[in-house]
N, C-alpha and C. Protein backbone atom coordinates (compact mmCIF):
# COMPACT_ATOMS: atom_id res chain seq x y z
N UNK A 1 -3.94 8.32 33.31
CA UNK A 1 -3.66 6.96 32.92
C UNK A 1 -2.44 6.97 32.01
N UNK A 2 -1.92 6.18 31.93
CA UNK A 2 -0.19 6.02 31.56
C UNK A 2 -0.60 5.46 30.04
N UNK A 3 0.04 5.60 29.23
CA UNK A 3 -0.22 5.29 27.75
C UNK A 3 0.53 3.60 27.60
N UNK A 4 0.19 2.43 26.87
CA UNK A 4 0.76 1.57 26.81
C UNK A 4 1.17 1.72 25.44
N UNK A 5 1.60 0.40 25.20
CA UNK A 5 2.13 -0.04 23.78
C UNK A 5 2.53 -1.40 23.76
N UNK A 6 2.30 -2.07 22.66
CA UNK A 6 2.18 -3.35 22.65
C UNK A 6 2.92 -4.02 21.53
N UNK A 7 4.13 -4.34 21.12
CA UNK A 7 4.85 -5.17 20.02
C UNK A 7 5.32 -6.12 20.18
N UNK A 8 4.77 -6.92 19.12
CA UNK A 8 4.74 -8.29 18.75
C UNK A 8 5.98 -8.60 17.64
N UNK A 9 6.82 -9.37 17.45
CA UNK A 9 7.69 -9.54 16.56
C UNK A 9 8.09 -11.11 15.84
N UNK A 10 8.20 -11.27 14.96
CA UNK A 10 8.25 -12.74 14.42
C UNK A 10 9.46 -12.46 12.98
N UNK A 11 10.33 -13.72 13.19
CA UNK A 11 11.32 -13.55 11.94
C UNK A 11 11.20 -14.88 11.45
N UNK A 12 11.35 -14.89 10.07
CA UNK A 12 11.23 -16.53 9.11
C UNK A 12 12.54 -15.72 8.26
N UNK A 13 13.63 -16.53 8.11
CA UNK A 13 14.63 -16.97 7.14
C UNK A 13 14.16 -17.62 6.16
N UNK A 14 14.19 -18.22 4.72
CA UNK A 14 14.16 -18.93 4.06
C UNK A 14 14.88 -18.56 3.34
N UNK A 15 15.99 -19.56 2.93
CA UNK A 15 17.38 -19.62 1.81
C UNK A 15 17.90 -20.84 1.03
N UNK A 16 17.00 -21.68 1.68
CA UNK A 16 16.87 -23.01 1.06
C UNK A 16 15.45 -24.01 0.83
N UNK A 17 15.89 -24.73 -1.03
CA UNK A 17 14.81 -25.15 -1.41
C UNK A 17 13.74 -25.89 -0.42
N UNK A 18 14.35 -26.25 1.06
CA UNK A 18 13.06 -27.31 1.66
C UNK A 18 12.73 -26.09 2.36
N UNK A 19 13.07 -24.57 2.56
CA UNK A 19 11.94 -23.99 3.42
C UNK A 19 10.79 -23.37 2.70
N UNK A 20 10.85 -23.31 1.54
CA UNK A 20 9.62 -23.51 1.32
C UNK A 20 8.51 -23.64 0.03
N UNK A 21 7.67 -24.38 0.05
CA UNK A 21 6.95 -24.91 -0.80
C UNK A 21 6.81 -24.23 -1.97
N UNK A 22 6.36 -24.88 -3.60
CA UNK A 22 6.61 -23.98 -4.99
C UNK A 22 5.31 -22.85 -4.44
N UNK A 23 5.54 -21.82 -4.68
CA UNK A 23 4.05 -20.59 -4.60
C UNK A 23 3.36 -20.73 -5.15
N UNK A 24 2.15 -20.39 -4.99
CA UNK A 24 1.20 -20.43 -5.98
C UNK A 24 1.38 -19.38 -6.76
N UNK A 25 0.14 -19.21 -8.04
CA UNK A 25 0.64 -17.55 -8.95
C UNK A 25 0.14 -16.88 -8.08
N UNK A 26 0.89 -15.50 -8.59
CA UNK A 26 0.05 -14.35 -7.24
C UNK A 26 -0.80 -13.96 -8.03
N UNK A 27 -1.90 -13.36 -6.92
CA UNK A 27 -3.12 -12.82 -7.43
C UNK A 27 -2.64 -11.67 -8.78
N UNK A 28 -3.50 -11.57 -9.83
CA UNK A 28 -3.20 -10.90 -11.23
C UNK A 28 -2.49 -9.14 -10.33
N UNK A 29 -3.42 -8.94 -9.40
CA UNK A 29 -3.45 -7.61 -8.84
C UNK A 29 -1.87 -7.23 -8.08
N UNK A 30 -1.46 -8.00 -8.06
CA UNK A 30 -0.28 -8.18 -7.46
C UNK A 30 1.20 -8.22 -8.49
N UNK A 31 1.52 -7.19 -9.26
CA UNK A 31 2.36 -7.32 -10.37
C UNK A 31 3.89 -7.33 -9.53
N UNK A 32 4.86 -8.05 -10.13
CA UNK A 32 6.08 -8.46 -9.79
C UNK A 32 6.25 -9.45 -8.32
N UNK A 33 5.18 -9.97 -8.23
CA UNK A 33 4.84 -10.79 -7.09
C UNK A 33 6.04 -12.06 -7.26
N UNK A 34 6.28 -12.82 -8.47
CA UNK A 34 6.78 -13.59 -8.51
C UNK A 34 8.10 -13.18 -9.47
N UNK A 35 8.54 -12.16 -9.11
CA UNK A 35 9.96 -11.98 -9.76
C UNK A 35 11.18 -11.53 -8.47
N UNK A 36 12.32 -11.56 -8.78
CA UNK A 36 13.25 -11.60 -7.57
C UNK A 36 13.62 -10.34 -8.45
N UNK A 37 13.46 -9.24 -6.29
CA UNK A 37 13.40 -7.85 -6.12
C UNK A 37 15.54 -7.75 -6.94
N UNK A 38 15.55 -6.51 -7.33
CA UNK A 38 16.99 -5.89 -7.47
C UNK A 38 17.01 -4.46 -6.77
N UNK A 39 18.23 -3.78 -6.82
CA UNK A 39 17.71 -2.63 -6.43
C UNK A 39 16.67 -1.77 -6.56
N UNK A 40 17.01 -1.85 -8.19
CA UNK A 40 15.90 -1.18 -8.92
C UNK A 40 14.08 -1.44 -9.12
N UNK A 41 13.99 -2.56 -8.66
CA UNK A 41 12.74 -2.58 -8.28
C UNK A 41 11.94 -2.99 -6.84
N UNK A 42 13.23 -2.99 -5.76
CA UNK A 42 12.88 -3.34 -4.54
C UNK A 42 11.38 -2.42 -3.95
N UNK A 43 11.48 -0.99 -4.49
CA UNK A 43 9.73 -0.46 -4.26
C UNK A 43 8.36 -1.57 -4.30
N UNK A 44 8.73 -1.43 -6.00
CA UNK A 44 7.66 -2.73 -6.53
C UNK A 44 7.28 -3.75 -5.39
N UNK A 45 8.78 -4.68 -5.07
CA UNK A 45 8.23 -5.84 -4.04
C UNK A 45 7.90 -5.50 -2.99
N UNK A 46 8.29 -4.49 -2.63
CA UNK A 46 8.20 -3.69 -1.43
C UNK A 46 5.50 -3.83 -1.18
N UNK A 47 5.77 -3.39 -2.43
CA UNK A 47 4.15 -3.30 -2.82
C UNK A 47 3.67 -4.30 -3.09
N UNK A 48 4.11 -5.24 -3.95
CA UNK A 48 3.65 -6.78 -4.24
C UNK A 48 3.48 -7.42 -2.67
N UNK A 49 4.49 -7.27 -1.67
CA UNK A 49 4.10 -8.17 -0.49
C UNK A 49 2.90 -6.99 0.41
N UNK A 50 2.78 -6.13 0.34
CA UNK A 50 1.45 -5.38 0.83
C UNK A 50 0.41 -6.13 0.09
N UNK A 51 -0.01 -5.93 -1.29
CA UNK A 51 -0.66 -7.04 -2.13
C UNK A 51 -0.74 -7.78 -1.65
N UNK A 52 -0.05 -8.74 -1.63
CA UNK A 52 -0.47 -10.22 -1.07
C UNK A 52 -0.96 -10.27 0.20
N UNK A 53 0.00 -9.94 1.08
CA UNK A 53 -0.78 -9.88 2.64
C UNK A 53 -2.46 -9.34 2.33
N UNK A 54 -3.01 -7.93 1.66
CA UNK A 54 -4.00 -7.92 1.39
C UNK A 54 -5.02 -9.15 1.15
N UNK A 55 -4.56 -9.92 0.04
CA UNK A 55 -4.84 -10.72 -0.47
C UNK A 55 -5.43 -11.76 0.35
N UNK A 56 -4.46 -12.09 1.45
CA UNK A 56 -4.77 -13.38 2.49
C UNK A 56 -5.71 -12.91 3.32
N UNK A 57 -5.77 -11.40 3.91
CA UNK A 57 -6.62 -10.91 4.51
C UNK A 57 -7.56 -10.99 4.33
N UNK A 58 -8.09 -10.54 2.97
CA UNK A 58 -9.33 -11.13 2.39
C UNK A 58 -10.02 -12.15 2.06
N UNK A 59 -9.31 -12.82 1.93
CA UNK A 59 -9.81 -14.30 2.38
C UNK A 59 -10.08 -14.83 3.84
N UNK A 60 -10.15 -13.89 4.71
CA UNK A 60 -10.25 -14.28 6.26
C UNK A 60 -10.94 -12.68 6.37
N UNK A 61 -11.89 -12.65 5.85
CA UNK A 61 -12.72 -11.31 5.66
C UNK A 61 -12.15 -10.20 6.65
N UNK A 62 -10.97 -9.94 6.58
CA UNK A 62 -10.01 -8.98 7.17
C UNK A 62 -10.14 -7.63 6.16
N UNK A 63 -10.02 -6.35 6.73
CA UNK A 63 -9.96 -5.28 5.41
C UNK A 63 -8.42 -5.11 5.06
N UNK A 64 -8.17 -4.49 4.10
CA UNK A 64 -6.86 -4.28 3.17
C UNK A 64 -6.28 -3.61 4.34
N UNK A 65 -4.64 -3.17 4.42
CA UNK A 65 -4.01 -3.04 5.61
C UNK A 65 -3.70 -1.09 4.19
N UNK A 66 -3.84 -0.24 5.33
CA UNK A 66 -3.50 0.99 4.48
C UNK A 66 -1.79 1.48 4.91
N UNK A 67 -1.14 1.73 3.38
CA UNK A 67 0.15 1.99 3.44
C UNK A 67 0.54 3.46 3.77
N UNK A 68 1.60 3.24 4.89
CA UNK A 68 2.01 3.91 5.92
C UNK A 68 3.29 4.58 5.68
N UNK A 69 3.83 5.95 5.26
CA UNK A 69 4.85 6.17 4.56
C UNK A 69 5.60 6.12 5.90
N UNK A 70 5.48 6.35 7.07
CA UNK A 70 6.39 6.64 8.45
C UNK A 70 6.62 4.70 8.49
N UNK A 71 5.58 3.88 8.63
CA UNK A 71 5.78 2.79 8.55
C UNK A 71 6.94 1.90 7.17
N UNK A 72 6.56 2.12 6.31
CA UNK A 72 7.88 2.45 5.17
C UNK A 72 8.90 2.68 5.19
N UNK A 73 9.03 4.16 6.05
CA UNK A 73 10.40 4.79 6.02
C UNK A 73 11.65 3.59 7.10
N UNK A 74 10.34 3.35 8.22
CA UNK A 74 11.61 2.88 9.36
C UNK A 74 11.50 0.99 8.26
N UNK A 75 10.50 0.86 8.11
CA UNK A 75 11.13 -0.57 7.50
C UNK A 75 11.99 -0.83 6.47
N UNK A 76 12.35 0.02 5.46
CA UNK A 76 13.10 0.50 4.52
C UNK A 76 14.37 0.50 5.42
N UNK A 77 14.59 1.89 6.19
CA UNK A 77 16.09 1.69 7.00
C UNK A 77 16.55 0.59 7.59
N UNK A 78 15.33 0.27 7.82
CA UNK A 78 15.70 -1.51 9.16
C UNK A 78 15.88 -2.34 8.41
N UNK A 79 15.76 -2.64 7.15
CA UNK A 79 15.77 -3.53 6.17
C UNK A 79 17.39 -3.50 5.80
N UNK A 80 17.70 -1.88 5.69
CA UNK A 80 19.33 -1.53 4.84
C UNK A 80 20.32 -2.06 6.25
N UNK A 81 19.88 -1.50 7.21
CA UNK A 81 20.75 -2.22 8.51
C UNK A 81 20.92 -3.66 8.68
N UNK A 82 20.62 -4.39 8.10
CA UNK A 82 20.54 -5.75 8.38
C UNK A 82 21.49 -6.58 7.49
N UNK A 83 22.64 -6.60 7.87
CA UNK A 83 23.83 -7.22 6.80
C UNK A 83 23.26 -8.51 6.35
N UNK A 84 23.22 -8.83 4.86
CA UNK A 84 23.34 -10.21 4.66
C UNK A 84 24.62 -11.18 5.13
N UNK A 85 24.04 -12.17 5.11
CA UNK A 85 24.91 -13.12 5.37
C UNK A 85 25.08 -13.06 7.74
N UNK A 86 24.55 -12.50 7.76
CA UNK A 86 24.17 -12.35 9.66
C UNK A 86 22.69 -12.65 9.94
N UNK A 87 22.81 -13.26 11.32
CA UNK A 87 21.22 -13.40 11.72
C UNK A 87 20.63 -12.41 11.67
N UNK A 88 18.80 -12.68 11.21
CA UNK A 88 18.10 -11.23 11.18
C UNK A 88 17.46 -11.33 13.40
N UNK A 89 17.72 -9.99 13.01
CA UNK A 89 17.73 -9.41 14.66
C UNK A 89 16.21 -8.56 14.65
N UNK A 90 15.66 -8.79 15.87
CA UNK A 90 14.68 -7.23 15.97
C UNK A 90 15.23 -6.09 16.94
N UNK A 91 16.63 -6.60 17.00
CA UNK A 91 17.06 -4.82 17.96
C UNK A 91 18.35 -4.70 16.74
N UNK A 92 18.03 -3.53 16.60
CA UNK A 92 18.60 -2.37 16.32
C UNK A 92 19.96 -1.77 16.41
N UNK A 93 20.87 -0.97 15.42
CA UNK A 93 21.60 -0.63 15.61
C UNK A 93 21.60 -0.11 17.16
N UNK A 94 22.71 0.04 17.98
CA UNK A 94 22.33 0.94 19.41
C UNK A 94 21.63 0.21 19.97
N UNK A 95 21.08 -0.85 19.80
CA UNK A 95 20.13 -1.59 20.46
C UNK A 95 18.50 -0.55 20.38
N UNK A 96 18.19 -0.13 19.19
CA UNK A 96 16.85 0.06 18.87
C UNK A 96 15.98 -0.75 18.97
N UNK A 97 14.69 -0.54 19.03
CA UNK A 97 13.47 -1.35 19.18
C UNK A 97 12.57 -0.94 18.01
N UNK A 98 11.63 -2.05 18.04
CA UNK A 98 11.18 -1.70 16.52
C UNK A 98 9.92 -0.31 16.89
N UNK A 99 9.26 -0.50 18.46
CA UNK A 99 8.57 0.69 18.46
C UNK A 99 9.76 2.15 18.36
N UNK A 100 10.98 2.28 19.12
CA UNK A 100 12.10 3.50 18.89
C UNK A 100 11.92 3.84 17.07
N UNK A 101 12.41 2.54 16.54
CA UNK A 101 12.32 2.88 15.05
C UNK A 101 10.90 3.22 14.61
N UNK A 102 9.82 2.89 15.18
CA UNK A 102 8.40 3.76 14.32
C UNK A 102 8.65 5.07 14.37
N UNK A 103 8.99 5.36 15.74
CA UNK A 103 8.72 6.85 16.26
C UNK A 103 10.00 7.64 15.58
N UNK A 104 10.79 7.37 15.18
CA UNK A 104 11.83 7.93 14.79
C UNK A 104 11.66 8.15 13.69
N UNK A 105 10.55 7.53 12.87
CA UNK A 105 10.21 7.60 11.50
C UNK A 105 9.18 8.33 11.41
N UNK A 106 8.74 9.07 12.28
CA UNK A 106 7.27 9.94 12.20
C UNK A 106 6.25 8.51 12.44
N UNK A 107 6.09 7.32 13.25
CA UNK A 107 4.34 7.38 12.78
C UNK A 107 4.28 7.38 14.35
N UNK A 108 2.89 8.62 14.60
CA UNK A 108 2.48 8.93 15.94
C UNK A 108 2.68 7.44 16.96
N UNK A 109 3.00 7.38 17.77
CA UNK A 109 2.86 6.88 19.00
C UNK A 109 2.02 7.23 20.10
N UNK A 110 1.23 6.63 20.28
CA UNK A 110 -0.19 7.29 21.23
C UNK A 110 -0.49 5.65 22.18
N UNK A 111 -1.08 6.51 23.32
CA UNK A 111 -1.82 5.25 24.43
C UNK A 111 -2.63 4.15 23.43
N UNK A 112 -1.86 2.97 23.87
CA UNK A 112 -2.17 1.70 23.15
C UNK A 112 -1.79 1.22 21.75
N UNK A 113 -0.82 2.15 21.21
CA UNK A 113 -0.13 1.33 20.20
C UNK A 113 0.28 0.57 20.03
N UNK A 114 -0.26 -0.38 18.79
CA UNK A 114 -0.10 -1.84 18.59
C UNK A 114 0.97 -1.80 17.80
N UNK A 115 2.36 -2.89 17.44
CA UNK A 115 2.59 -2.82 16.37
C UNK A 115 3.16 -4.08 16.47
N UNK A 116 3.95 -4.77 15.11
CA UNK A 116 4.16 -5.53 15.03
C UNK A 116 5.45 -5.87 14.03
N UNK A 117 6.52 -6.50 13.64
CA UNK A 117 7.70 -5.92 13.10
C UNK A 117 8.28 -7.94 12.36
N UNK A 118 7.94 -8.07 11.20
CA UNK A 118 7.98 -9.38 10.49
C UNK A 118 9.25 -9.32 9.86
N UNK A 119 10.22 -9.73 9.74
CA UNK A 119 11.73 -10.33 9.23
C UNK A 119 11.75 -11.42 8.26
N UNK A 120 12.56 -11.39 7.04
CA UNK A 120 12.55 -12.26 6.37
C UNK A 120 13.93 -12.27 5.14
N UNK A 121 14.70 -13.21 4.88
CA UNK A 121 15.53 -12.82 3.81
C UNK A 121 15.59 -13.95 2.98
N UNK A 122 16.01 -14.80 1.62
CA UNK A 122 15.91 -14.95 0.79
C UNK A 122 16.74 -14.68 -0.57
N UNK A 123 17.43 -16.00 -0.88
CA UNK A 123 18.16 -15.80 -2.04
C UNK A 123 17.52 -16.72 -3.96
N UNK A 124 18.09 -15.87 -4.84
CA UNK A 124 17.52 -16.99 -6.01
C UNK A 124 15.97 -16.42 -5.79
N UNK A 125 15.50 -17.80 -6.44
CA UNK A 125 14.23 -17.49 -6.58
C UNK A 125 13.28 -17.73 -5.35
N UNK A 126 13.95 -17.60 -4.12
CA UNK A 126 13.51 -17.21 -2.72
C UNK A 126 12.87 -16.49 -2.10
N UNK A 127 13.74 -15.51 -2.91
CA UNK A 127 13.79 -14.18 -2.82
C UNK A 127 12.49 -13.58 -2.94
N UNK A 128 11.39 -13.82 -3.96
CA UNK A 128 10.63 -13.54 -4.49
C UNK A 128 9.61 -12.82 -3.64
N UNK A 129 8.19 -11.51 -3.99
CA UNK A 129 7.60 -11.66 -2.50
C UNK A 129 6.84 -13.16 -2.96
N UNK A 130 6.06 -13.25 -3.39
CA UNK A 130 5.40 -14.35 -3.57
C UNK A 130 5.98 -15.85 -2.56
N UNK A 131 6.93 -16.14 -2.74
CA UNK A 131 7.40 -17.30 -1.67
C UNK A 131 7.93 -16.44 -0.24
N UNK A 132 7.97 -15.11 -0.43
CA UNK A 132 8.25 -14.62 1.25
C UNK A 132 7.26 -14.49 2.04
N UNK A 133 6.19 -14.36 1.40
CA UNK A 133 4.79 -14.27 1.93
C UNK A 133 3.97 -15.54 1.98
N UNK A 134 4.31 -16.70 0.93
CA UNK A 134 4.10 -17.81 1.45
C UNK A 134 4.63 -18.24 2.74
N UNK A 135 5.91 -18.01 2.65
CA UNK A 135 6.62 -18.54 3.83
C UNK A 135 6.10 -18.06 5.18
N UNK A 136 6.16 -17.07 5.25
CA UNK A 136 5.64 -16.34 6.54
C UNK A 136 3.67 -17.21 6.85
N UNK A 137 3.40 -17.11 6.00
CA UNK A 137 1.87 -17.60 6.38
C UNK A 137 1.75 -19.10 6.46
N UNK A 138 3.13 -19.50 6.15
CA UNK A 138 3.54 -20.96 6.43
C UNK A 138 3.59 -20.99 7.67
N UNK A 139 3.82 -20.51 8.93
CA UNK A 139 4.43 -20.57 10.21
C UNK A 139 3.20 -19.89 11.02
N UNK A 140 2.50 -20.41 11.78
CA UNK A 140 1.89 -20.31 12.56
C UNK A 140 1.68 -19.40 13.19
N UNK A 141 2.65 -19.03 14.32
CA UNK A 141 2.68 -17.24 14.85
C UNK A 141 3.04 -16.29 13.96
N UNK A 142 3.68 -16.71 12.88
CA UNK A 142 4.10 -15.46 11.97
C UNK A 142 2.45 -14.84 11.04
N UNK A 143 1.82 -15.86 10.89
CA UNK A 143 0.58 -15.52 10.44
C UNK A 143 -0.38 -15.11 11.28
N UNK A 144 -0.36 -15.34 12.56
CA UNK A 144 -1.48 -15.00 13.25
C UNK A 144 -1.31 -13.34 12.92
N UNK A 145 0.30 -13.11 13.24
CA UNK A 145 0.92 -11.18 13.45
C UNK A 145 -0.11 -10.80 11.43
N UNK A 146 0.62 -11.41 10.89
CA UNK A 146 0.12 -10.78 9.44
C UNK A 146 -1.32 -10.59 9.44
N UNK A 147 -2.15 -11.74 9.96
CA UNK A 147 -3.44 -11.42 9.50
C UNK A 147 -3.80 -11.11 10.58
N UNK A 148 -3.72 -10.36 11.36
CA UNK A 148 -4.29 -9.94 12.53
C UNK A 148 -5.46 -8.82 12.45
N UNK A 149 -6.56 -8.48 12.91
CA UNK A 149 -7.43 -7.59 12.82
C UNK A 149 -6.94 -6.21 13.55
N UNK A 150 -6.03 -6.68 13.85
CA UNK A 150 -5.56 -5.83 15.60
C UNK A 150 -4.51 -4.72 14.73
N UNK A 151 -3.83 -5.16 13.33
CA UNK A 151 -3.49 -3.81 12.74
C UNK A 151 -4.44 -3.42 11.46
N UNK A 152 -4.08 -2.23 11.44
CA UNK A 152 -4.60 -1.66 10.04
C UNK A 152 -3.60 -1.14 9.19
N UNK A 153 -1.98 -0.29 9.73
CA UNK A 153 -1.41 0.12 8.57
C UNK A 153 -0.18 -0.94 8.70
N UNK A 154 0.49 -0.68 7.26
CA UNK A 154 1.42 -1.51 6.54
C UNK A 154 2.98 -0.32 6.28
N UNK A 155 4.00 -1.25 6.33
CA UNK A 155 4.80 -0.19 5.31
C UNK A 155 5.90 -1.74 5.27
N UNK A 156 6.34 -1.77 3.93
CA UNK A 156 7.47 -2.83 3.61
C UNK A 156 8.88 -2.06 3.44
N UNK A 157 10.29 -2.91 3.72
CA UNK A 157 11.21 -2.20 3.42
C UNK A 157 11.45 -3.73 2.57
N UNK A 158 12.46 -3.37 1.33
CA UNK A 158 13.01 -4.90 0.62
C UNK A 158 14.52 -4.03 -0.01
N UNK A 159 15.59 -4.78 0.26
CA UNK A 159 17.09 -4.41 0.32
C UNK A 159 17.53 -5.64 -0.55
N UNK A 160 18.08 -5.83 -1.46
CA UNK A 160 18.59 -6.85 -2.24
C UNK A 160 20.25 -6.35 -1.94
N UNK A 161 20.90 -7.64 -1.63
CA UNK A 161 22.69 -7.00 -1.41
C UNK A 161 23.25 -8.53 -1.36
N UNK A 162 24.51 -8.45 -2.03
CA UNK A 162 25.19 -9.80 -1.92
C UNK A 162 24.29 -10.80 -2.36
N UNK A 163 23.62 -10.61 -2.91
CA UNK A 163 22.59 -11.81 -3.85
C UNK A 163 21.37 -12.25 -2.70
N UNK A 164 21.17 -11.69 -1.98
CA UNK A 164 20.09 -11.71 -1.17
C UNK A 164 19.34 -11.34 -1.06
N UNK A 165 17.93 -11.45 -0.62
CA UNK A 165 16.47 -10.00 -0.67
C UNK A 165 16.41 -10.51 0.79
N UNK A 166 16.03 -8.60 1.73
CA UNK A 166 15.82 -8.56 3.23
C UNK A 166 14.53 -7.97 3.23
N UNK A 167 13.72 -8.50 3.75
CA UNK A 167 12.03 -7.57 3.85
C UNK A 167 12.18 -7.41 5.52
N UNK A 168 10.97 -6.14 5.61
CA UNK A 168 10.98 -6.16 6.45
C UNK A 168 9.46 -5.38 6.61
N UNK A 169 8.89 -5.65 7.58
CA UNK A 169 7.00 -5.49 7.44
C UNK A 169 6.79 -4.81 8.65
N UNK A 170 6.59 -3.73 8.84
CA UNK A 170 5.80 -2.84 9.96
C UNK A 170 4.52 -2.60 9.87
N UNK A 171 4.01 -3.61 10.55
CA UNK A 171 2.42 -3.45 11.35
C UNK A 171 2.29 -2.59 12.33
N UNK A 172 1.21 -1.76 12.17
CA UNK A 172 0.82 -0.87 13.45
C UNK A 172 -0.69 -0.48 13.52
N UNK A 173 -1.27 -0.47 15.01
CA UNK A 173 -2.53 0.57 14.65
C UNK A 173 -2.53 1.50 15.51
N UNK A 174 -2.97 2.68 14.86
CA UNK A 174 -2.74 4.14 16.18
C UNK A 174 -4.28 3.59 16.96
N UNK A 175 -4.30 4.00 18.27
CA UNK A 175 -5.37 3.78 19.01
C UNK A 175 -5.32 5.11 19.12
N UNK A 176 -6.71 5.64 19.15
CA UNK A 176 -6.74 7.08 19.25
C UNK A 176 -7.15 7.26 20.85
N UNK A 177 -6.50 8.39 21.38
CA UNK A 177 -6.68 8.45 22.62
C UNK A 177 -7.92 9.12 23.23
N UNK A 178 -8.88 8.15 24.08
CA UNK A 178 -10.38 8.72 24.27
C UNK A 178 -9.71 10.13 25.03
N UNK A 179 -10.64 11.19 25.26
CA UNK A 179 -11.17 12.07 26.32
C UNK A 179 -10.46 11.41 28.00
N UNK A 180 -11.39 10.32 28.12
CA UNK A 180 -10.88 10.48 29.58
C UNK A 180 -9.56 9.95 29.82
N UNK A 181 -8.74 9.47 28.95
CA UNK A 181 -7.76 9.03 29.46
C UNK A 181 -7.10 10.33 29.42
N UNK A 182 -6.87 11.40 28.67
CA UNK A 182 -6.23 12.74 28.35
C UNK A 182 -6.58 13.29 29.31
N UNK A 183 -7.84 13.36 30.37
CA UNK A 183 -8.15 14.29 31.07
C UNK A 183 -8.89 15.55 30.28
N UNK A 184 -8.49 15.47 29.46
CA UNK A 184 -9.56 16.63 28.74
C UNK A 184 -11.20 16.81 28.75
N UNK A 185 -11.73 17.87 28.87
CA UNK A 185 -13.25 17.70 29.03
C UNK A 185 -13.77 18.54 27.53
N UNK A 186 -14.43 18.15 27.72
CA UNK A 186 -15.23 18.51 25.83
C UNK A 186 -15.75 20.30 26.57
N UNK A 187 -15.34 21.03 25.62
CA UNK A 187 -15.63 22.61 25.63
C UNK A 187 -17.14 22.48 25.82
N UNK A 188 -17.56 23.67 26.40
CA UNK A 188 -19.21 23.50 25.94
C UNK A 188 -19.68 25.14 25.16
């Protein structure tokens, strides 16, 4: 049997005051949620919007999404590739794909990998995760991808440049590959 793979992709811009609504506070657990990322703390937001997505999850009795350093790595690069001030794209330098960029980042690729690849940029107090993660759960398909049961790991990339913040969210779940699809038979 042939291995599939399955990615889903959704991008929200917000750079102006009508896209989107004042945030609420972020949950206490969620530190720098409502401060605008710089270089120096783009990690932090990088973690504050894992936080929050958590956050919404749980409220839709979803479990916490576990952070993915291969998932990280390629959203981090895909994040630095993405010039401000240009449309955000889901292909890739070379015309990459966001599954090319998992695998290129170490996270296994196996029969039935799900993943999913969220876009977002943000200036001022836009920027923030707190209103990037509002925003996104503002939009309909962009929330179905976030709160989906269908992933489990996370990794954020957040790039502040030219007065802008670029996130970028890699959803994935490894499906582990049964026995019979491998052909393998259990030793006895």
């Amino acid at each position: 049997m042939r291995g599939s793979a399955f990615i889903a992709v959704a991008a929200v811009c917000a750079t102006a005051a009508g896209d989107a609504a004042a945030a609420p506070a972020a949950p206490p657990s969620c530190p720098a949620a409502d401060r605008v990322p710089s270089d120096a703390t783009a990690a932090q937001a990088g973690a504050s919007v894992a936080c929050l997505l958590d956050a919404a999850r749980a409220g839709r009795d979803l479990p916490a999404l576990r952070r993915d350093p291969h998932l990280r790595a390629a959203a981090q690069e895909f994040a630095r590739s993405l010039a401000p001030g240009r449309p955000l794209r889901h292909t890739g330098a070379g015309g990459s794909t966001p599954l090319q960029r998992l695998a290129a980042a170490g996270y296994p690729r196996r029969a039935g990998l799900s993943a999913s690849e969220t876009l977002g940029r943000g200036d001022g107090s836009y920027a923030t995760p707190a209103i990037r993660v509002q925003t996104w759960l503002g939009d309909p398909a962009t929330r179905r991808l976030l709160l989906s049961a269908r992933y489990r790991d996370v990794g954020v990339g957040v790039v502040t440049r030219a007065g802008a913040t670029t996130y970028v969210v890699e959803l994935a779940r490894r499906t582990p590959v049964s026995r019979a699809s491998t052909g393998s038979r259990p030793q006895r």
